[in-house]
Protein backbone atom coordinates (compact mmCIF):
# COMPACT_ATOMS: atom_id res chain seq x y z
CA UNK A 1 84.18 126.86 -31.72
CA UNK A 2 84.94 129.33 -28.59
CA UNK A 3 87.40 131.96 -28.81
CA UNK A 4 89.63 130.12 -26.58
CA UNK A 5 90.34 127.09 -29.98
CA UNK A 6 90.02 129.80 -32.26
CA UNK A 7 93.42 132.37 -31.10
CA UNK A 8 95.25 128.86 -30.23
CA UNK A 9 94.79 127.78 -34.17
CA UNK A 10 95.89 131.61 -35.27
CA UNK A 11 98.70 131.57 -33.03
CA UNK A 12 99.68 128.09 -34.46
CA UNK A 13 99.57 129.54 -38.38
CA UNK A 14 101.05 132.82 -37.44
CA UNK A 15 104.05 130.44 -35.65
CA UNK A 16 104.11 128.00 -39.04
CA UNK A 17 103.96 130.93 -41.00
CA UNK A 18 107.04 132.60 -39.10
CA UNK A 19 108.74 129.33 -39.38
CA UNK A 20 108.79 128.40 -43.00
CA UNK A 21 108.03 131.66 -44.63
CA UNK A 22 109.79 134.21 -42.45
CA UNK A 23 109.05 137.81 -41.72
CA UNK A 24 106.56 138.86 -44.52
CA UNK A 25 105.02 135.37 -44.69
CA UNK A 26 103.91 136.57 -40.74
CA UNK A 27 102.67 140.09 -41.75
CA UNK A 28 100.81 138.50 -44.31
CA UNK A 29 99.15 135.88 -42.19
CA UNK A 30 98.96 138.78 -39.28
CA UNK A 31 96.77 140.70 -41.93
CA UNK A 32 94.84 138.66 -43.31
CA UNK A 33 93.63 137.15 -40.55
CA UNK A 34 92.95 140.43 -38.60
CA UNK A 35 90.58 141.21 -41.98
CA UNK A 36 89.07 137.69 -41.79
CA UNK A 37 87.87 138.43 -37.72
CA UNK A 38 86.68 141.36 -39.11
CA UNK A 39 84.56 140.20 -42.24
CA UNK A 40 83.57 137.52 -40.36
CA UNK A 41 82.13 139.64 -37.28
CA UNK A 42 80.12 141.78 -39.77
CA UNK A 43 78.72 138.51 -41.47
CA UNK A 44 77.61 137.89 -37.78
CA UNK A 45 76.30 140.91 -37.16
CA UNK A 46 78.20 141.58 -34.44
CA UNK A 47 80.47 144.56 -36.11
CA UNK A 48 78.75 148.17 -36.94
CA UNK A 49 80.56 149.36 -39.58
CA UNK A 50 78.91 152.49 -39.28
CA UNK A 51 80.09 152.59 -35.51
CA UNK A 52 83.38 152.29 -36.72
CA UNK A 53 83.06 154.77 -39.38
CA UNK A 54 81.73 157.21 -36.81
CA UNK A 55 83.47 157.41 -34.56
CA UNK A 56 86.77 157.93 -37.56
CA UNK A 57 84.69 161.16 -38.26
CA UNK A 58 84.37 162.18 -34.63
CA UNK A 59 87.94 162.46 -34.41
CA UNK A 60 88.44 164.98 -37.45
């Protein structure tokens, strides 16, 4: 699956979930999604969690 297939079917639940559940049905999918890209990057091995981490402590 390329990126390309996987944003068109996110797009098409956000829309559903706009449709039939409104507003917070949207945030919900929004979220949820946006921590299933991110769960599922680290399972890859393509997200550095500490790179993320470090960079929050480079800022303080």
């Amino acid at each position: 699956m390329n990126a390309t297939l996987i944003g068109l079917l996110f797009g098409v639940a956000l829309g559903f979930a706009a449709g039939f559940g409104g507003f917070g049905a949207f945030v919900a999918v929004l979220l949820l999604g946006g921590l299933g890209l991110l769960a599922g990057r680290w399972a890859d091995g393509k997200l550095d969690v500490s790179a993320l981490v470090g960079a929050a402590r480079d800022r303080r």
